[in-house]
Protein backbone atom coordinates (compact mmCIF):
# COMPACT_ATOMS: atom_id res chain seq x y z
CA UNK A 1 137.02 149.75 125.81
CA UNK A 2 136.94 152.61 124.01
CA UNK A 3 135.73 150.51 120.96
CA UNK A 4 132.65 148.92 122.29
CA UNK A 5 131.85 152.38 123.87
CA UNK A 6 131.71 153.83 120.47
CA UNK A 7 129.94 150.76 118.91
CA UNK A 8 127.09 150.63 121.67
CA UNK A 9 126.35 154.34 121.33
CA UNK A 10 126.38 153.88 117.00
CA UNK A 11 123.39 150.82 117.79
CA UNK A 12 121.55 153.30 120.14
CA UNK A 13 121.63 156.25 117.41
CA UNK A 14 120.53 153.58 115.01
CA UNK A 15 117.85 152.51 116.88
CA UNK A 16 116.58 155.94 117.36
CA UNK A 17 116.82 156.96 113.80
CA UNK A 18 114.70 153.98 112.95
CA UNK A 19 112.05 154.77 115.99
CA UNK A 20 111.94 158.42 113.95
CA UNK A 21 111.02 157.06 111.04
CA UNK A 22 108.57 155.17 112.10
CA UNK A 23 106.46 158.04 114.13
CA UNK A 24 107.01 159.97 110.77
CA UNK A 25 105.89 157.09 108.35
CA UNK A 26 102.82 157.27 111.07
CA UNK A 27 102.16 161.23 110.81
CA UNK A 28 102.13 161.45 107.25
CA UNK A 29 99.37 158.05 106.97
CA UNK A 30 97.27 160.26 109.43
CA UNK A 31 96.98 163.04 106.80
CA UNK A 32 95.48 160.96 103.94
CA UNK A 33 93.59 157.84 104.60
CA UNK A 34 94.45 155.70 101.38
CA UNK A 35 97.96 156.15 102.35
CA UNK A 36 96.91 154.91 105.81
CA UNK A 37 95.10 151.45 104.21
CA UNK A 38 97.58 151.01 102.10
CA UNK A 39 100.86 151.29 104.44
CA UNK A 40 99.22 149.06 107.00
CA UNK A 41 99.33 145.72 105.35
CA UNK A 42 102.22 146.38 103.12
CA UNK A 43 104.58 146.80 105.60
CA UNK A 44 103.19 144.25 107.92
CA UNK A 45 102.17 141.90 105.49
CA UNK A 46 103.38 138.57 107.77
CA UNK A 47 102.41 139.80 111.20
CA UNK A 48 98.66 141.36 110.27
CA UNK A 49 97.46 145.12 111.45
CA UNK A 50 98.73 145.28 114.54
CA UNK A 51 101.54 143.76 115.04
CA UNK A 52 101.57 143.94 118.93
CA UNK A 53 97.79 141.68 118.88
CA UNK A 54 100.25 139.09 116.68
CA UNK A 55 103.06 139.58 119.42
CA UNK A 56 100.19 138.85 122.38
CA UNK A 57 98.42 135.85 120.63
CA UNK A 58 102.00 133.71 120.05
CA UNK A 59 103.70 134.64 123.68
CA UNK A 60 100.09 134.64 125.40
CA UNK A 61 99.59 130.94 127.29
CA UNK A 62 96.17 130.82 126.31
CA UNK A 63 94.39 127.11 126.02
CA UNK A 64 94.20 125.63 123.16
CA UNK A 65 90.73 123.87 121.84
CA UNK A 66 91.57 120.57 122.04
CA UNK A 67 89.18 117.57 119.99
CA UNK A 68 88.25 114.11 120.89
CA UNK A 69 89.53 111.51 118.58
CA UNK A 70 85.99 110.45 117.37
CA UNK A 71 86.17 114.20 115.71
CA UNK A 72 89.88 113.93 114.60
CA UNK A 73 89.22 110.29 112.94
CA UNK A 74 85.51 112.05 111.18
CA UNK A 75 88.41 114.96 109.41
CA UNK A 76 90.87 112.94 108.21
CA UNK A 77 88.34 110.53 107.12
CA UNK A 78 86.55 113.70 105.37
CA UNK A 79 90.02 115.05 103.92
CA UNK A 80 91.03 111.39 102.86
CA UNK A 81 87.63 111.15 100.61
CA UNK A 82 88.65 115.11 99.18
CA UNK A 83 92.24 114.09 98.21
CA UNK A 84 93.15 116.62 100.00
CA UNK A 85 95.08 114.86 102.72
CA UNK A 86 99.07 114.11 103.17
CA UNK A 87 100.46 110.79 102.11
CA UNK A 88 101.85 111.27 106.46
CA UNK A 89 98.15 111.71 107.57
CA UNK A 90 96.92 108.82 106.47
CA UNK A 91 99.56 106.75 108.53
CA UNK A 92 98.13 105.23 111.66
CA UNK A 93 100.23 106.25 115.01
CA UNK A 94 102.06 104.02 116.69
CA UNK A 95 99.51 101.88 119.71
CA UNK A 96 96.32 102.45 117.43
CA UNK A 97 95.38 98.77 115.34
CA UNK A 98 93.45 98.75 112.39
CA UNK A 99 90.33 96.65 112.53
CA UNK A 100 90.90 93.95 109.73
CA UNK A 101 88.22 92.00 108.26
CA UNK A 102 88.34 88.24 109.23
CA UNK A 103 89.54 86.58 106.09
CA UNK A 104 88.80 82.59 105.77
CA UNK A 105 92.04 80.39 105.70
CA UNK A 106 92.57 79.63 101.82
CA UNK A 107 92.43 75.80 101.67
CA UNK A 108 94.20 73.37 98.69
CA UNK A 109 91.37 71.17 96.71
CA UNK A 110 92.27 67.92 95.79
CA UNK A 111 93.26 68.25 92.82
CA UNK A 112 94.87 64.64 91.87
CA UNK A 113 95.01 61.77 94.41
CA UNK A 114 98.65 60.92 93.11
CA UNK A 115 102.20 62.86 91.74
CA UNK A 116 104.79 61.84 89.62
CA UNK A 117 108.36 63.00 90.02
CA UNK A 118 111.87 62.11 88.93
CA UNK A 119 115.32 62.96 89.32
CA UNK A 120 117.75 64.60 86.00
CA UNK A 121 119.58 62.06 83.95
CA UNK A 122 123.00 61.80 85.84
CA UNK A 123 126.17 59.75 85.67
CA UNK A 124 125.13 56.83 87.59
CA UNK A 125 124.37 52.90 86.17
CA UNK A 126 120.99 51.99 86.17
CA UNK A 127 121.70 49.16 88.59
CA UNK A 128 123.32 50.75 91.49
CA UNK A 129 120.49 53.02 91.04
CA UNK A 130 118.07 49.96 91.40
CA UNK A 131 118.96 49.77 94.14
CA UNK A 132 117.91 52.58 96.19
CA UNK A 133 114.90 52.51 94.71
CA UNK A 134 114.27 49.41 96.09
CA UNK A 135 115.48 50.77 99.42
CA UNK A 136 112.44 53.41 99.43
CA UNK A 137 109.99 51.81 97.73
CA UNK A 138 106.25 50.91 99.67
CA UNK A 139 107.67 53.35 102.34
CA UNK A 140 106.80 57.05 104.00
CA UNK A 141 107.56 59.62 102.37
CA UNK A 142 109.57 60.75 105.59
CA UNK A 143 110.92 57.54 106.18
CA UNK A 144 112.42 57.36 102.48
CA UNK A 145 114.05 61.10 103.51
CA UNK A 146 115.33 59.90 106.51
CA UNK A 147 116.83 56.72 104.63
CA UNK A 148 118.43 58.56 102.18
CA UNK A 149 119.71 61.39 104.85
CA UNK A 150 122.07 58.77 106.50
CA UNK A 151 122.90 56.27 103.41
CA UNK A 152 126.30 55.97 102.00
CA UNK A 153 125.73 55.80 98.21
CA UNK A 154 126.92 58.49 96.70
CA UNK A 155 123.69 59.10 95.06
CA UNK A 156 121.50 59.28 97.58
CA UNK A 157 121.99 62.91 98.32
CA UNK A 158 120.45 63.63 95.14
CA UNK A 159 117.37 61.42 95.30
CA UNK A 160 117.01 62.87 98.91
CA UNK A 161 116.43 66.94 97.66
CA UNK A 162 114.34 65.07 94.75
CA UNK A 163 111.98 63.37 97.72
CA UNK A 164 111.93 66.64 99.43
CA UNK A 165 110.93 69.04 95.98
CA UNK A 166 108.19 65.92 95.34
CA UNK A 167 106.73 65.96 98.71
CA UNK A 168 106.33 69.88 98.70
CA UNK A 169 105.07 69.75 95.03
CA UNK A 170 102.39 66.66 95.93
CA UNK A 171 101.39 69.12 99.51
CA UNK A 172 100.31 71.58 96.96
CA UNK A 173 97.94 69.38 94.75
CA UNK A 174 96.06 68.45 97.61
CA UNK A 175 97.75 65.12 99.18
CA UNK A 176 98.03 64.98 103.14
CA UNK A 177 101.90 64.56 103.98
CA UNK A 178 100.98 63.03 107.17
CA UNK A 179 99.80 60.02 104.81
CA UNK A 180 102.11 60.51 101.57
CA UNK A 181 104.16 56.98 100.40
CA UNK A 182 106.21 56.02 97.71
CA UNK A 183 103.79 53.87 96.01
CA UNK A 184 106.31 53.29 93.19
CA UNK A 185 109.77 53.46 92.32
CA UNK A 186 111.13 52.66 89.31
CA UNK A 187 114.54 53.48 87.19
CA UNK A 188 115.20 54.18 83.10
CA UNK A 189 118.45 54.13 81.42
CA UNK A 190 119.47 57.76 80.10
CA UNK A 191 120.62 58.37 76.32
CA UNK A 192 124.14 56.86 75.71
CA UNK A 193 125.68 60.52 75.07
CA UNK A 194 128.78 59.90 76.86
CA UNK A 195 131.06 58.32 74.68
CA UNK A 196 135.22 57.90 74.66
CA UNK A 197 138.24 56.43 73.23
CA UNK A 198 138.90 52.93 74.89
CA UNK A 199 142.89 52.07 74.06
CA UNK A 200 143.70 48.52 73.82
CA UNK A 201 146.35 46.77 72.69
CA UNK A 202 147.88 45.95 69.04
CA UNK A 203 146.52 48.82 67.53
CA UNK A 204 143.18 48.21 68.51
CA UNK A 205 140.58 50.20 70.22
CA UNK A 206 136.86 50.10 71.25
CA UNK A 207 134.28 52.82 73.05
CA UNK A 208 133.71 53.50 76.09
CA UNK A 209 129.88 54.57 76.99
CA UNK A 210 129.27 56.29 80.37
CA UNK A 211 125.84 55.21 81.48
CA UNK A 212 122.70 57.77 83.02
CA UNK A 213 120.19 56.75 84.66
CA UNK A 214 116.95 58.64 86.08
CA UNK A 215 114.93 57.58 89.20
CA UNK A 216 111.23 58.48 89.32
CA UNK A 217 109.29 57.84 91.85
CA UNK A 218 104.82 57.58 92.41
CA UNK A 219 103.18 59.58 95.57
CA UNK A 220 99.96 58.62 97.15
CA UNK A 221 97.92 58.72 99.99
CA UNK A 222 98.59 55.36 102.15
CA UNK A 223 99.01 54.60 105.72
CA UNK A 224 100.78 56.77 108.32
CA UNK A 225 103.47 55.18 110.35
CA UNK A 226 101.12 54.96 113.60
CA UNK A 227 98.78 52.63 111.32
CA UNK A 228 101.72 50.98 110.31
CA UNK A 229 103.19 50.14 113.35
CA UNK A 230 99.49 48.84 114.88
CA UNK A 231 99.68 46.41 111.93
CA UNK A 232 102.79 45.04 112.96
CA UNK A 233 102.51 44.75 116.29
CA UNK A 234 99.01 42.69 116.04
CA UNK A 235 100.97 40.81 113.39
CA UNK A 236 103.77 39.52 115.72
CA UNK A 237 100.87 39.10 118.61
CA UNK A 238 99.03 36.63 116.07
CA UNK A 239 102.26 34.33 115.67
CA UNK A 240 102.23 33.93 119.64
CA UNK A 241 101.10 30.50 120.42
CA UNK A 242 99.92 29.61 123.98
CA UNK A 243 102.11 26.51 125.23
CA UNK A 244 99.20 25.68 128.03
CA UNK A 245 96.91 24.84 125.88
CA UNK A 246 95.67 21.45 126.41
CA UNK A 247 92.74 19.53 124.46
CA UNK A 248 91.68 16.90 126.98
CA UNK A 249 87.66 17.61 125.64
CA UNK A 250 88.42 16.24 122.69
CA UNK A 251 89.44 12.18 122.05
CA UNK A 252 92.66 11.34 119.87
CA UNK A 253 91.51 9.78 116.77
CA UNK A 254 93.74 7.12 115.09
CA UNK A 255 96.77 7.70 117.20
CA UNK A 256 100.07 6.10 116.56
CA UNK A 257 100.78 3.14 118.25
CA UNK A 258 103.56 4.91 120.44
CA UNK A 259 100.62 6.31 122.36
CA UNK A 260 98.42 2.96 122.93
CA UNK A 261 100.71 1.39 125.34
């Protein structure tokens, strides 16, 4: 207790020691009055002249001036053209959307009415090959995806990411993929680079050449599968014969003699 007695009355002689000073400092400016212009803002170089008017105007609750946002928008606008805005300022707030100008859709030209596109020479023969491109030849482009997404050859997983790379590459020249078909599809043998060591018998031995083959295939424009279908089913509605009809306006010429008893 005895302690914080002694430490409380050391702050209070401080204090007053410091008060002293200060009334001193203040008699001796009053004698001359450059000392008096020059002590002011030296030793109350952060908080102005009087530092009590600087104590007022931050405690005081006064109003501040507050501006619309058509002025707030016509500053920053005016700092933005002096460079002499923040790289933060010039961020929009959150809620406020930034009038863009209506740009026009960029559309694809036609640039070629077809597109050509094959597969990688792979380790396949030519003829089992064949015949998957016979399987999606003449048909949809979707269709021949579909085809190939469900077939058991062990190559059609390949020619099905081909179809898909083609189609996107043929969407980009200009050709609707609502009405893209495999016009063509044809197959060419690869170089003969794979070559090995047959053993036979006796001594004897002969070479063993791994065929390649590639697949390419032709897009075009054609008919969608609606149009498609509609030709089909008039098709099979044109090979329906009426059984009723009868042809009694008409006379039988030269009929067989089974029918003149």
């Amino acid at each position: 207790m005895v302690l914080i007695m002694q430490r409380w009355t050391g702050e209070a002689l401080g204090a007053v020691n410091v008060f002293g000073r200060l009334v001193s400092s203040q008699q001796r400016a009053s004698t001359s009055t450059s000392r008096l212009l020059l002590a002011g803002p030296r030793r109350h170089a952060s908080f102005g002249t009087n530092p009590f008017e600087w104590f007022r105007a931050a405690v005081s609750p006064g109003l501040r001036q507050q501006r619309s946002s058509r002025e707030i928008d016509t500053a920053k606008r005016t700092e933005a053209q002096e460079d002499s805005q923040s790289i933060f300022d010039t961020v929009n707030p959150e809620g406020e959307r930034v009038q863009q100008t209506e740009t026009k859709p960029v559309g694809v030209s036609r640039l070629s009415d077809h597109h050509k596109y094959s597969t990688a020479n792979f380790k396949i023969s030519h003829r089992k090959l064949n015949k998957l491109g016979h399987q999606i030849s003449g048909k949809p482009i979707d269709s021949a995806i579909l085809q190939m997404t469900f077939s058991e050859k062990r190559a059609s997983k390949r020619i099905r990411n081909m179809l898909v790379v083609a189609k996107s590459h043929a969407t980009l020249k200009g050709i609707n993929p609502k009405k893209m078909v495999i016009a063509e599809a044809w197959v060419t043998k690869g170089p003969r680079s794979q070559k090995r060591l047959e053993v036979k018998g006796r001594g004897k031995y002969g070479v063993r050449v791994h065929p390649d083959a590639r697949l390419s295939v032709m897009l075009k424009e054609g008919k969608t599968r609606a149009q498609l279908l509609e030709e089909e089913r008039t098709r099979k509605l044109k090979r329906i014969v009426s059984a009723g009809v009868v042809r009694e306006d008409k006379p039988l010429r030269n009929p067989r003699s089974m029918w003149t008893w």
